[in-house]
PDB file of N, CA and C in Angstrom:
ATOM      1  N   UNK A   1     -12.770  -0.681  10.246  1.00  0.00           N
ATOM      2  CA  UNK A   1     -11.828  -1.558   9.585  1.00  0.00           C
ATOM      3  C   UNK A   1     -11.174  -0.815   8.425  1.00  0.00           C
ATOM      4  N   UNK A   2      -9.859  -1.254   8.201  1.00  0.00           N
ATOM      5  CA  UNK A   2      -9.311  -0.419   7.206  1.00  0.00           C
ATOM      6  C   UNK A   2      -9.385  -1.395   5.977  1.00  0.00           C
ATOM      7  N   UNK A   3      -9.942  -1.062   4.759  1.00  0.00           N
ATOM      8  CA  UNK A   3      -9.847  -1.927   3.752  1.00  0.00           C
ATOM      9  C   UNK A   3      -8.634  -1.758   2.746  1.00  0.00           C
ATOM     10  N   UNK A   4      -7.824  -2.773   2.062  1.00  0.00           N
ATOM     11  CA  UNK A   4      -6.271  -2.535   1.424  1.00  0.00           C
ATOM     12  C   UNK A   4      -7.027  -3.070   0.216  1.00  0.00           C
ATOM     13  N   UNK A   5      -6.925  -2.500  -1.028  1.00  0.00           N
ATOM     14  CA  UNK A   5      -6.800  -3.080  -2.137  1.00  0.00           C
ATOM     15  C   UNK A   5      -5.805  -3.513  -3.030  1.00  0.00           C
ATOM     16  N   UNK A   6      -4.927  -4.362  -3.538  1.00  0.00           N
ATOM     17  CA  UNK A   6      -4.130  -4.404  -3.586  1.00  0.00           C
ATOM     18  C   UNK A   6      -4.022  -5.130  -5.411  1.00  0.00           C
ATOM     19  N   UNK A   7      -3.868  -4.561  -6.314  1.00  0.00           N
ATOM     20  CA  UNK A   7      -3.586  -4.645  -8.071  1.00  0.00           C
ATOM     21  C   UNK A   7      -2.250  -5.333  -8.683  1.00  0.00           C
ATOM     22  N   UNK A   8      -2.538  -5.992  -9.178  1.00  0.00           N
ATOM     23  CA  UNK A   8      -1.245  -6.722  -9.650  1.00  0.00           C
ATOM     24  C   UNK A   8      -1.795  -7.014 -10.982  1.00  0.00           C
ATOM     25  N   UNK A   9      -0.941  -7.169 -12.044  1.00  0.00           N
ATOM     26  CA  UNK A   9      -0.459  -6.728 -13.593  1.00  0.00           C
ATOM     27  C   UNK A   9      -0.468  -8.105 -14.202  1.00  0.00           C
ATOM     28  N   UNK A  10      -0.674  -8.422 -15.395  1.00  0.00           N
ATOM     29  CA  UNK A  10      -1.030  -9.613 -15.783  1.00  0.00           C
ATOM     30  C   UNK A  10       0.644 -10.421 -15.540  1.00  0.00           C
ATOM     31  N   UNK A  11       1.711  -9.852 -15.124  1.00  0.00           N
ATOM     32  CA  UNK A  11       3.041 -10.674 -14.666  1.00  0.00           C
ATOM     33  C   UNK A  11       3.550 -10.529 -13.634  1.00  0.00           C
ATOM     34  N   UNK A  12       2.312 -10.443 -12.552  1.00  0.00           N
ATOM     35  CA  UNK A  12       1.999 -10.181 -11.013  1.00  0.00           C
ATOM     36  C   UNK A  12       2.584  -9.221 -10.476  1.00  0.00           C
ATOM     37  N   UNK A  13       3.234  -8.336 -10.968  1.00  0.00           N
ATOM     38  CA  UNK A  13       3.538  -7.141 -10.358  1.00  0.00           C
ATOM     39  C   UNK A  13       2.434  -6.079  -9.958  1.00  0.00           C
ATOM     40  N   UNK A  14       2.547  -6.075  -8.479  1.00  0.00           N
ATOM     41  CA  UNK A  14       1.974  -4.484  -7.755  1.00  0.00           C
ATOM     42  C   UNK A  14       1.726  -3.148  -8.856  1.00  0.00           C
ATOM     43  N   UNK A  15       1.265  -2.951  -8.813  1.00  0.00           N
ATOM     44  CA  UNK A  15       0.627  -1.506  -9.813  1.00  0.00           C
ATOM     45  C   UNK A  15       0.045  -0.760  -9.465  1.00  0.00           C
ATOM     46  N   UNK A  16      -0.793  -0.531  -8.477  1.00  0.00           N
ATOM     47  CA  UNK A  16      -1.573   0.073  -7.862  1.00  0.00           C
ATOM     48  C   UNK A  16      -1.914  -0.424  -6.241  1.00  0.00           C
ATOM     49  N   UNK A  17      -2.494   0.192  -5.402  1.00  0.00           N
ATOM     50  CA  UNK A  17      -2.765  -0.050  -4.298  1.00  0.00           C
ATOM     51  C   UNK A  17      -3.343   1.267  -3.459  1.00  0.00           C
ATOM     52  N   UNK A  18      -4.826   0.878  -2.763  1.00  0.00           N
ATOM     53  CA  UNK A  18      -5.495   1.724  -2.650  1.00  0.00           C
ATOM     54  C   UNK A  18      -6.149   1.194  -1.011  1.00  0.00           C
ATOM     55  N   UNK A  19      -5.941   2.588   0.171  1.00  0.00           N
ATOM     56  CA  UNK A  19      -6.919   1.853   1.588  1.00  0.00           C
ATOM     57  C   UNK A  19      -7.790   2.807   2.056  1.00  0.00           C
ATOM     58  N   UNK A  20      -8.474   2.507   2.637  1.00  0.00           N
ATOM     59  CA  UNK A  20      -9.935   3.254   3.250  1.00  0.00           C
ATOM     60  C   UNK A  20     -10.666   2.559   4.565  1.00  0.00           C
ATOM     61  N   UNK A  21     -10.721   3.973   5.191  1.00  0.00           N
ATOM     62  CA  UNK A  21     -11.049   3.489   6.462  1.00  0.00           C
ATOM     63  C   UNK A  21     -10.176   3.377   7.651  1.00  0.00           C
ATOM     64  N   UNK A  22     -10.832   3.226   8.535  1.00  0.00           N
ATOM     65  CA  UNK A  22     -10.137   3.173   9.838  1.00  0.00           C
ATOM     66  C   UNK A  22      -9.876   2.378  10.582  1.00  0.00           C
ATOM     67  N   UNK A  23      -9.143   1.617  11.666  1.00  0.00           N
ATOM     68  CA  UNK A  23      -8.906   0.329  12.187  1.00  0.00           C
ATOM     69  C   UNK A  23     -10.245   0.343  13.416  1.00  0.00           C
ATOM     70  N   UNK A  24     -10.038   1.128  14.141  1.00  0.00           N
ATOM     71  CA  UNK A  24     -10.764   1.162  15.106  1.00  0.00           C
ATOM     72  C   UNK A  24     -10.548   0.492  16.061  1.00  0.00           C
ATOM     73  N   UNK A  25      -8.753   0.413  16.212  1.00  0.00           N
ATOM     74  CA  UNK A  25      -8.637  -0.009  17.209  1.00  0.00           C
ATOM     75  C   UNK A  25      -8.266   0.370  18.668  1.00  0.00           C
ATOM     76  N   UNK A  26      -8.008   2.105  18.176  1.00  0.00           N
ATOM     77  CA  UNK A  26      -7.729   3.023  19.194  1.00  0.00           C
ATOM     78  C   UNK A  26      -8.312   4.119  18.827  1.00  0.00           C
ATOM     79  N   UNK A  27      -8.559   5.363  20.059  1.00  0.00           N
ATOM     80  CA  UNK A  27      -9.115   6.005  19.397  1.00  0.00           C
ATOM     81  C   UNK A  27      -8.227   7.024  18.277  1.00  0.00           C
ATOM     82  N   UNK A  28      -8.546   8.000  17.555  1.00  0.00           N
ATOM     83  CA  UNK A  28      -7.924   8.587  16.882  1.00  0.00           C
ATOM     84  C   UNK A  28      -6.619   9.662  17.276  1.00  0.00           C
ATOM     85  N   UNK A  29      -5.358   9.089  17.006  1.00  0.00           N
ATOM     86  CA  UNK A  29      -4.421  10.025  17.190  1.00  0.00           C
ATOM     87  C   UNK A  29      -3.487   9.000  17.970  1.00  0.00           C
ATOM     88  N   UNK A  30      -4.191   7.998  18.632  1.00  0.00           N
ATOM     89  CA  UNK A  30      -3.493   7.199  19.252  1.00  0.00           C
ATOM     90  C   UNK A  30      -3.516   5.517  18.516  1.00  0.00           C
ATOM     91  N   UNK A  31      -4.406   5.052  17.583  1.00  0.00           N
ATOM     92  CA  UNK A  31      -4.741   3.763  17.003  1.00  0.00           C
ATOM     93  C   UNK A  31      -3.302   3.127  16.515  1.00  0.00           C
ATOM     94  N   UNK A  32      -3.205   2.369  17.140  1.00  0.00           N
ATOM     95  CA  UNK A  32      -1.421   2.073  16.845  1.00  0.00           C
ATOM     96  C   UNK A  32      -1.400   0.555  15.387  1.00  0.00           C
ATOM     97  N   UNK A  33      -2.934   0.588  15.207  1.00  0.00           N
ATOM     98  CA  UNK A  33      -2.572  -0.170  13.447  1.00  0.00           C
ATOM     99  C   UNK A  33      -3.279   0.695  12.340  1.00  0.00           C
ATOM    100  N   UNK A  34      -3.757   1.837  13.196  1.00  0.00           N
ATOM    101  CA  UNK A  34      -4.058   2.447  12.102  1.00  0.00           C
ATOM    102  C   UNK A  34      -2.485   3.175  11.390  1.00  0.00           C
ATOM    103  N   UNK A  35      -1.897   3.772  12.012  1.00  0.00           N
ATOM    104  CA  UNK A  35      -0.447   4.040  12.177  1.00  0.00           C
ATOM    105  C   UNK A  35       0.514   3.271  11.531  1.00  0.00           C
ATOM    106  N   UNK A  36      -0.117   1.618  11.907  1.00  0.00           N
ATOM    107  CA  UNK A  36       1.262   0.980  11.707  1.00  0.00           C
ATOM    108  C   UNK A  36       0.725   1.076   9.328  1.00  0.00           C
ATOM    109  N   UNK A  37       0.055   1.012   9.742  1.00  0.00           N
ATOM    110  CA  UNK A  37      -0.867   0.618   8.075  1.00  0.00           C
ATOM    111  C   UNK A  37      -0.325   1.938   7.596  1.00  0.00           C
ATOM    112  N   UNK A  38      -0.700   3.119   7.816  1.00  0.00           N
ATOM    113  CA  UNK A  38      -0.341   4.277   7.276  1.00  0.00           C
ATOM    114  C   UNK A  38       1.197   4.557   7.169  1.00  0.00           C
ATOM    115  N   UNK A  39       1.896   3.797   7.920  1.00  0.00           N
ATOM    116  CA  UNK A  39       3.603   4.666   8.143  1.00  0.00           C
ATOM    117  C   UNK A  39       3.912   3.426   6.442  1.00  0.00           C
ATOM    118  N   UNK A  40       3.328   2.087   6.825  1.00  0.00           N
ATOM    119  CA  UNK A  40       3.793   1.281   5.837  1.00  0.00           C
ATOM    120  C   UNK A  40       3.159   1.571   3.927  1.00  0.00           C
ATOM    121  N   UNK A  41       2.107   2.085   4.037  1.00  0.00           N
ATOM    122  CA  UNK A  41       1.852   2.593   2.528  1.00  0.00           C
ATOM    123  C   UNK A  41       2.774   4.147   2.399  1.00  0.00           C
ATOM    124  N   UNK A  42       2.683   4.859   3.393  1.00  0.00           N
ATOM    125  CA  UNK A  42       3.162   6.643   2.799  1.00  0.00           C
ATOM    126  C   UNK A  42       4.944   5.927   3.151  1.00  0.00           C
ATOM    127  N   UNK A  43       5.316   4.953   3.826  1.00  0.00           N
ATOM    128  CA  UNK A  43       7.069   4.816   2.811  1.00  0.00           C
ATOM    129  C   UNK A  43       6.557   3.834   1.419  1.00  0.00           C
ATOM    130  N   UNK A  44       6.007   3.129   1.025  1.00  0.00           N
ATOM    131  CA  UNK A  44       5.899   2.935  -0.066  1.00  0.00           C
ATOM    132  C   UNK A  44       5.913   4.083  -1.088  1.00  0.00           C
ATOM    133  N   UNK A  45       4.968   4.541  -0.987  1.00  0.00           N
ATOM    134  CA  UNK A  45       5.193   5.700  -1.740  1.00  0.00           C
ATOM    135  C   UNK A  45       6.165   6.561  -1.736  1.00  0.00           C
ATOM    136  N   UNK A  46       6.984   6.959  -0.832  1.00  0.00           N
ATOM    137  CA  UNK A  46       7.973   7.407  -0.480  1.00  0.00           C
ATOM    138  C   UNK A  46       8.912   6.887  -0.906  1.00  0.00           C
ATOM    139  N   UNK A  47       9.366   5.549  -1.074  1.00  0.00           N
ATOM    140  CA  UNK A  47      10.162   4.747  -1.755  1.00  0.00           C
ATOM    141  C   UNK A  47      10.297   4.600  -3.378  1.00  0.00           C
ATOM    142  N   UNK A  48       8.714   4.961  -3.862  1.00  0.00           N
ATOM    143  CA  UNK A  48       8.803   4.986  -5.329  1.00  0.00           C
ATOM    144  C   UNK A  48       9.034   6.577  -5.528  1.00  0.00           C
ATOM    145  N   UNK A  49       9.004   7.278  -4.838  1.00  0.00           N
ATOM    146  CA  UNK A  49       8.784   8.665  -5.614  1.00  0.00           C
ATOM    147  C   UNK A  49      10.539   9.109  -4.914  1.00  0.00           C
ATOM    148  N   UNK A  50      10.510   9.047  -3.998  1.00  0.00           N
ATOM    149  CA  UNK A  50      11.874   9.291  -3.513  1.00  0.00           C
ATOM    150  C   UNK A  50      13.302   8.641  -3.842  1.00  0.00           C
ATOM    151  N   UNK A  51      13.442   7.407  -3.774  1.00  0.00           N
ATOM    152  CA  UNK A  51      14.602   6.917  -4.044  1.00  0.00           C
ATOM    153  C   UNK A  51      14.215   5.990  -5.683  1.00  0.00           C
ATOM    154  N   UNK A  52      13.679   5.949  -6.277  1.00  0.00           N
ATOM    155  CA  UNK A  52      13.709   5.594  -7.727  1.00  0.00           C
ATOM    156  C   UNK A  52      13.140   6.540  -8.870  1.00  0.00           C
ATOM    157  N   UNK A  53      12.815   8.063  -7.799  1.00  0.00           N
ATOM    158  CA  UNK A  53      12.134   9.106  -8.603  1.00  0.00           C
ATOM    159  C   UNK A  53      11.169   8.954 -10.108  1.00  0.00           C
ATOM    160  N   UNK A  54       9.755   7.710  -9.312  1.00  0.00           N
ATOM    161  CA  UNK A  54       8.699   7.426 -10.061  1.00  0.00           C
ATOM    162  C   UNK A  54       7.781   8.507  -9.538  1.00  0.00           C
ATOM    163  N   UNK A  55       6.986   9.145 -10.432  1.00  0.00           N
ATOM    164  CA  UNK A  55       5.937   9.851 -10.179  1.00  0.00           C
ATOM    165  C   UNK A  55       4.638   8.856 -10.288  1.00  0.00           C
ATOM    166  N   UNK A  56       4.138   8.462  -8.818  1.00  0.00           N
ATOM    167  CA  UNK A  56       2.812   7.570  -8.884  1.00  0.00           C
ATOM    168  C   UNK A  56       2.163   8.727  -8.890  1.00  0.00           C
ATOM    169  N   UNK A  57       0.515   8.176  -9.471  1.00  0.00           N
ATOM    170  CA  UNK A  57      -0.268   8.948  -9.375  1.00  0.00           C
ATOM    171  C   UNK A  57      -1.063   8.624  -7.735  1.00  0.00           C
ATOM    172  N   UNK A  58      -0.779   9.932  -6.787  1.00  0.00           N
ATOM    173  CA  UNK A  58      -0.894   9.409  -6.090  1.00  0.00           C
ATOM    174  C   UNK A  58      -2.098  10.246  -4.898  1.00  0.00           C
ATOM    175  N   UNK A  59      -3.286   9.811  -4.323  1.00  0.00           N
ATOM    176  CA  UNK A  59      -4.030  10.790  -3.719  1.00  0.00           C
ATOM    177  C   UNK A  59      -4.281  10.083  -2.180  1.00  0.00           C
ATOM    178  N   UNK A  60      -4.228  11.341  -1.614  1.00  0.00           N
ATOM    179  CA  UNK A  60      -4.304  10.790  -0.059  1.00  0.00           C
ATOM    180  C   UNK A  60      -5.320  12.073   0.745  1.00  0.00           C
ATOM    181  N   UNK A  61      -6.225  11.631   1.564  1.00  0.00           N
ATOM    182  CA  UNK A  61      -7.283  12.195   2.390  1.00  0.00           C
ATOM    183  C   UNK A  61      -7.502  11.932   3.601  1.00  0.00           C
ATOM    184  N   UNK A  62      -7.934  12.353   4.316  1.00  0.00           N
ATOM    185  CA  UNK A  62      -8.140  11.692   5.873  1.00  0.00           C
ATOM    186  C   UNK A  62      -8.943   9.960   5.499  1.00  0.00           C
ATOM    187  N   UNK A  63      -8.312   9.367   6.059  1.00  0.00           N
ATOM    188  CA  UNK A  63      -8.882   7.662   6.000  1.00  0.00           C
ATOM    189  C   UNK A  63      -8.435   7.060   4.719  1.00  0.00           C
ATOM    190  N   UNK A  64      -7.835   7.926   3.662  1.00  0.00           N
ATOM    191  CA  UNK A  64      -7.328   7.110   2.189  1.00  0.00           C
ATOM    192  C   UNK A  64      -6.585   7.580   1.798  1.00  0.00           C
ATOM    193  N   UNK A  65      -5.679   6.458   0.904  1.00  0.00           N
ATOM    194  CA  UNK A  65      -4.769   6.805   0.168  1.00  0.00           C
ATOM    195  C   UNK A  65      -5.018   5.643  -0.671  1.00  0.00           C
ATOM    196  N   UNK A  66      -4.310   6.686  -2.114  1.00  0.00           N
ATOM    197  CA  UNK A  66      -4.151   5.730  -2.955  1.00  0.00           C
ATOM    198  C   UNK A  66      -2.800   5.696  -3.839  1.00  0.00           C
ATOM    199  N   UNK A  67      -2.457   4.852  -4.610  1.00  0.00           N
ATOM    200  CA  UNK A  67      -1.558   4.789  -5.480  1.00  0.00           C
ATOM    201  C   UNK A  67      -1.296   4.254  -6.505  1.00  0.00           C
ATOM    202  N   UNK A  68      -0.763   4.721  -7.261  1.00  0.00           N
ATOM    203  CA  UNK A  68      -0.738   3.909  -9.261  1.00  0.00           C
ATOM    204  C   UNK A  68       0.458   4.780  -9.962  1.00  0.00           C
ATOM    205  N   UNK A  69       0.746   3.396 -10.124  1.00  0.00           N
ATOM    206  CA  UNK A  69       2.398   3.324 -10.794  1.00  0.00           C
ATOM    207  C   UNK A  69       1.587   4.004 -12.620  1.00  0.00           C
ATOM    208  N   UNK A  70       1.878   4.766 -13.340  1.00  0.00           N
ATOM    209  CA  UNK A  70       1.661   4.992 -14.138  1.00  0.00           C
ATOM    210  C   UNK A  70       2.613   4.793 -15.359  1.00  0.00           C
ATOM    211  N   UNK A  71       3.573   4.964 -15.144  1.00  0.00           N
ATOM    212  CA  UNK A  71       4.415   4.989 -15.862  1.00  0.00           C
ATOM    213  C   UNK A  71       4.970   3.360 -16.155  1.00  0.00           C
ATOM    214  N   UNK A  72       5.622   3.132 -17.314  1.00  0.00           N
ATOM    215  CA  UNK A  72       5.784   1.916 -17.625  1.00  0.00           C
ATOM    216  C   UNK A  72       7.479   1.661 -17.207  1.00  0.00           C
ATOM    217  N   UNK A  73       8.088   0.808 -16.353  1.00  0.00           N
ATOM    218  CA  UNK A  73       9.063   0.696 -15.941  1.00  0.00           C
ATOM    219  C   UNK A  73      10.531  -0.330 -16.286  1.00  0.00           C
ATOM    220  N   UNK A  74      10.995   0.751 -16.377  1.00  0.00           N
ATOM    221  CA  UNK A  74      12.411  -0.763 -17.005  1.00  0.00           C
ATOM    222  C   UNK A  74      12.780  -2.027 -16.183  1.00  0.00           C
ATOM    223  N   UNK A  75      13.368  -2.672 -16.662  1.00  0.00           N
ATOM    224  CA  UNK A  75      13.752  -4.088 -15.596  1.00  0.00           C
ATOM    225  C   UNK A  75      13.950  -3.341 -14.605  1.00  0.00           C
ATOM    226  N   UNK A  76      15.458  -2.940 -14.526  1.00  0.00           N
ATOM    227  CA  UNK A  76      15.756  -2.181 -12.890  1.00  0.00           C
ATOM    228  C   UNK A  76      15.114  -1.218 -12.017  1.00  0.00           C
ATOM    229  N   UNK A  77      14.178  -0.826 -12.498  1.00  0.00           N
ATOM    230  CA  UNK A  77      12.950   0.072 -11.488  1.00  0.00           C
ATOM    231  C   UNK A  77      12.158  -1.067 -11.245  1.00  0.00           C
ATOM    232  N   UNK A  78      11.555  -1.419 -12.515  1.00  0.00           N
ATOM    233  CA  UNK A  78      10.522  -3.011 -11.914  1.00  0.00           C
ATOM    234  C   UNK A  78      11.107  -3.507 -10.760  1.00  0.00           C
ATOM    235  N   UNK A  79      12.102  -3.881 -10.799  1.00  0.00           N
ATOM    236  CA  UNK A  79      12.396  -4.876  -9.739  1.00  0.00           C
ATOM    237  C   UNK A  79      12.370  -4.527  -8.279  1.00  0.00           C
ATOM    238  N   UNK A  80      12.912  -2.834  -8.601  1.00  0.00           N
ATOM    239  CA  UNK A  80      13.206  -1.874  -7.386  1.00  0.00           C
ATOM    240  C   UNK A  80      12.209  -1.447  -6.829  1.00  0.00           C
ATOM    241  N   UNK A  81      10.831  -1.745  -7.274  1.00  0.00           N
ATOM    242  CA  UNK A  81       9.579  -1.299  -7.564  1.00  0.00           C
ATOM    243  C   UNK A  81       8.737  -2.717  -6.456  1.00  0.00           C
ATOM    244  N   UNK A  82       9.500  -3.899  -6.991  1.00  0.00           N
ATOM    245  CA  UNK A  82       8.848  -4.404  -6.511  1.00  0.00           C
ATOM    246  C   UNK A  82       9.187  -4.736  -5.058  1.00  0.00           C
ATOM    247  N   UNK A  83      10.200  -4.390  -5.222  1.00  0.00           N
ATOM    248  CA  UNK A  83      11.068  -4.763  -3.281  1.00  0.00           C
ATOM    249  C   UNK A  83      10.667  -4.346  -2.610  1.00  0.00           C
ATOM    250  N   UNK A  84       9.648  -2.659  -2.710  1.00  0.00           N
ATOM    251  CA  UNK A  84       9.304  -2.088  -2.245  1.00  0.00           C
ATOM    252  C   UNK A  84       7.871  -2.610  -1.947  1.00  0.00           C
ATOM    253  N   UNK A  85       7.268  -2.670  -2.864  1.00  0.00           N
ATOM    254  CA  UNK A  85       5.640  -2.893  -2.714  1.00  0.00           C
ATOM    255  C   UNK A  85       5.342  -4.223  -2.206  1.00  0.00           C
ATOM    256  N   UNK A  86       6.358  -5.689  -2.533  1.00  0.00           N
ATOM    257  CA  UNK A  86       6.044  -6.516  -2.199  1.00  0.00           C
ATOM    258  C   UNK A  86       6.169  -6.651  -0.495  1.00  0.00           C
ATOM    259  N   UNK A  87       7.591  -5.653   0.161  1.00  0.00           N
ATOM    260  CA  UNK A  87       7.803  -5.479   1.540  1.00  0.00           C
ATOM    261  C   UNK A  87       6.373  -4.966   1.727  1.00  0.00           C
ATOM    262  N   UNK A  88       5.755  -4.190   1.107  1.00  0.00           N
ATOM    263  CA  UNK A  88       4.791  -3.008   1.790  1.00  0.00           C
ATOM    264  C   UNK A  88       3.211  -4.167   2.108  1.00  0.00           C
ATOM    265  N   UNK A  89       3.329  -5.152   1.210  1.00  0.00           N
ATOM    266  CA  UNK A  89       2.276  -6.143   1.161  1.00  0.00           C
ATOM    267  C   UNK A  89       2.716  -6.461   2.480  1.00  0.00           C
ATOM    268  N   UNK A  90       3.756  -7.479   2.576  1.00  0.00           N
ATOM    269  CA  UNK A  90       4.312  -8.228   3.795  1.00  0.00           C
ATOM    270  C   UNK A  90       3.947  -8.014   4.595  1.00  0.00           C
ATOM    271  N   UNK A  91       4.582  -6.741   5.261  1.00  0.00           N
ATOM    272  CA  UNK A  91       3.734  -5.663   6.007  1.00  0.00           C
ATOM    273  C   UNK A  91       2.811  -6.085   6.623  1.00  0.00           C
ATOM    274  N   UNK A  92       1.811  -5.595   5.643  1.00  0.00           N
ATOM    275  CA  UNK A  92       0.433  -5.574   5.666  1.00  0.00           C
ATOM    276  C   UNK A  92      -0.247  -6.452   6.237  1.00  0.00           C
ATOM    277  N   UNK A  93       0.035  -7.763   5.411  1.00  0.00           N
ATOM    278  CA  UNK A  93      -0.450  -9.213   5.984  1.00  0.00           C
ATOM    279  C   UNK A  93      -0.011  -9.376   7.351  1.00  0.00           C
ATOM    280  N   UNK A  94       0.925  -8.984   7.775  1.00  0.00           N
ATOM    281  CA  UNK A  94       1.345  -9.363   8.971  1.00  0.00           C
ATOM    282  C   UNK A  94       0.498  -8.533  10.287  1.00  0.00           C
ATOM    283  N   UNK A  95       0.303  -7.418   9.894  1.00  0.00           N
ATOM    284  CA  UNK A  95      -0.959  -6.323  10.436  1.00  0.00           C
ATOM    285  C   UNK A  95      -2.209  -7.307  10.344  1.00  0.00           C
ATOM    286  N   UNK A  96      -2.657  -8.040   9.617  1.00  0.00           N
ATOM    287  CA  UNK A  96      -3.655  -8.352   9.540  1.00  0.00           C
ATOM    288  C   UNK A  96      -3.674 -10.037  10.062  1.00  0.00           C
ATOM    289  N   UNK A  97      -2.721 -10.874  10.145  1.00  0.00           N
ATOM    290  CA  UNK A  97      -2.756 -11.671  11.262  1.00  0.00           C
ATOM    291  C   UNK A  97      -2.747 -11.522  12.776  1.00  0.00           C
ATOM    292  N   UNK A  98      -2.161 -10.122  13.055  1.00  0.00           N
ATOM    293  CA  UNK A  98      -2.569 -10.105  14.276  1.00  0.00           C
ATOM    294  C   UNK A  98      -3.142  -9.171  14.837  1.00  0.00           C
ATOM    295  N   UNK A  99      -4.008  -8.521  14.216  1.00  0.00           N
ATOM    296  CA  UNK A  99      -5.104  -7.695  14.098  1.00  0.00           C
ATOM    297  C   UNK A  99      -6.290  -7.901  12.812  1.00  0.00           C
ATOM    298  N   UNK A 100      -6.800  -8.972  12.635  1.00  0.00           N
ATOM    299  CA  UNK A 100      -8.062  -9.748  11.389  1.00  0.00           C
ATOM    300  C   UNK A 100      -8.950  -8.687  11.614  1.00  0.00           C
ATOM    301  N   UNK A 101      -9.514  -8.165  12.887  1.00  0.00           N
ATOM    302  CA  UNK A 101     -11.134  -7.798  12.652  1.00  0.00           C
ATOM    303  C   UNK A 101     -10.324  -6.191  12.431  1.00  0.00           C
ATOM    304  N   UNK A 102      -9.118  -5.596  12.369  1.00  0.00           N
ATOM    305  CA  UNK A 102      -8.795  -4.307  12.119  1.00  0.00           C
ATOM    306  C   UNK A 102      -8.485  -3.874  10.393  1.00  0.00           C
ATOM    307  N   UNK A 103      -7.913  -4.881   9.564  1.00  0.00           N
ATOM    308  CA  UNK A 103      -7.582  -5.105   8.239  1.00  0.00           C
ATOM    309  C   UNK A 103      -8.077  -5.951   7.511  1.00  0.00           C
ATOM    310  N   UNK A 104      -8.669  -5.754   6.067  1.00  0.00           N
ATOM    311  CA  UNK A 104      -8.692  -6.595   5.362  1.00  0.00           C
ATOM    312  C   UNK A 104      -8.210  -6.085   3.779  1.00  0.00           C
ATOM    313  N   UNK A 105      -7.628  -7.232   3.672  1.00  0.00           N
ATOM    314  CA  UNK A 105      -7.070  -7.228   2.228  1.00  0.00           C
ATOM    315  C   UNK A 105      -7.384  -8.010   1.604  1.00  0.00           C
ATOM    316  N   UNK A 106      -7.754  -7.342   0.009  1.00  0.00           N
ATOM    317  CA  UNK A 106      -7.972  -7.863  -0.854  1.00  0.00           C
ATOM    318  C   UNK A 106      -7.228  -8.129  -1.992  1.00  0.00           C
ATOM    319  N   UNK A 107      -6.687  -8.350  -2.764  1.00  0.00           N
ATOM    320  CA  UNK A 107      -5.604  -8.899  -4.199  1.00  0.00           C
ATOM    321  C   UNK A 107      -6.869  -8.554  -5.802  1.00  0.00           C
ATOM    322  N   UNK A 108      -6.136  -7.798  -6.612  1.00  0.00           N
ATOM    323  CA  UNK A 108      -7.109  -7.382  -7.036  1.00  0.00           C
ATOM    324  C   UNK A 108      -6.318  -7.645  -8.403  1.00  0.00           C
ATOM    325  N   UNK A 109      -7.047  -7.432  -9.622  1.00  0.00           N
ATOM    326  CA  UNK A 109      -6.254  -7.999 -11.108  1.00  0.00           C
ATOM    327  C   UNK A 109      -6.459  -6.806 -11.836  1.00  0.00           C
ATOM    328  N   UNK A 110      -5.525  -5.832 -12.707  1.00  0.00           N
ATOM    329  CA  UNK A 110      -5.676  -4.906 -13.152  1.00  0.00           C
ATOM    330  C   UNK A 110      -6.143  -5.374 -14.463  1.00  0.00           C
ATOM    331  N   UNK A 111      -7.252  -4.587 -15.072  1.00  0.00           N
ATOM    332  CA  UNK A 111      -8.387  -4.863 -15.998  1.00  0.00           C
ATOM    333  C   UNK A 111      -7.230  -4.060 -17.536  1.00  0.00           C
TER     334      UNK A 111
END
């Protein structure tokens, strides 16, 4: 199972987001939600670092990735920030209605 952690900011904005693990729903090379999960976090990231040129702090390994907005963002990145991450949630959930025993997500509160 792939686990999503997912951080939001005391004015609910995305801030971080972190997954681990594997779907197991195919085998490797072919798992088509492990794929779908991975294409949808690495354009997230791709989206903040590429087209709004945010440097997340960002680490990725076989089975994980993670990500954290570090930097503190003006209205118009916030927002641009969030179009992105909130699509990338969407996503997600939607992976995980029709694949439950492959994803789980969690909503998490940054401390």
């Amino acid at each position: 199972m792939v686990n999503v952690k997912v951080w939001r900011n005391d004015i609910e904005q995305i801030v971080s987001f972190e997954a681990f693990g594997h779907s197991g729903y195919g085998y490797q090379g072919q798992d088509i939600v492990c794929a779908a999960i991975s294409i949808l976090l690495q354009t997230a990231v791709m989206g903040l670092e590429g087209y709004l040129n945010l440097s997340p702090k960002v680490e990725i390994k076989d089975g994980f990735l993670k990500c954290h907005l570090r930097q503190k963002l003006d209205a118009l990145k916030a927002e641009k920030a969030a179009a992105i991450l909130e699509t990338m949630l969407i996503g997600l959930q939607e992976i995980n209605k029709q694949y439950p025993e492959s994803i789980n997500i969690v909503m998490m509160r940054e401390v």
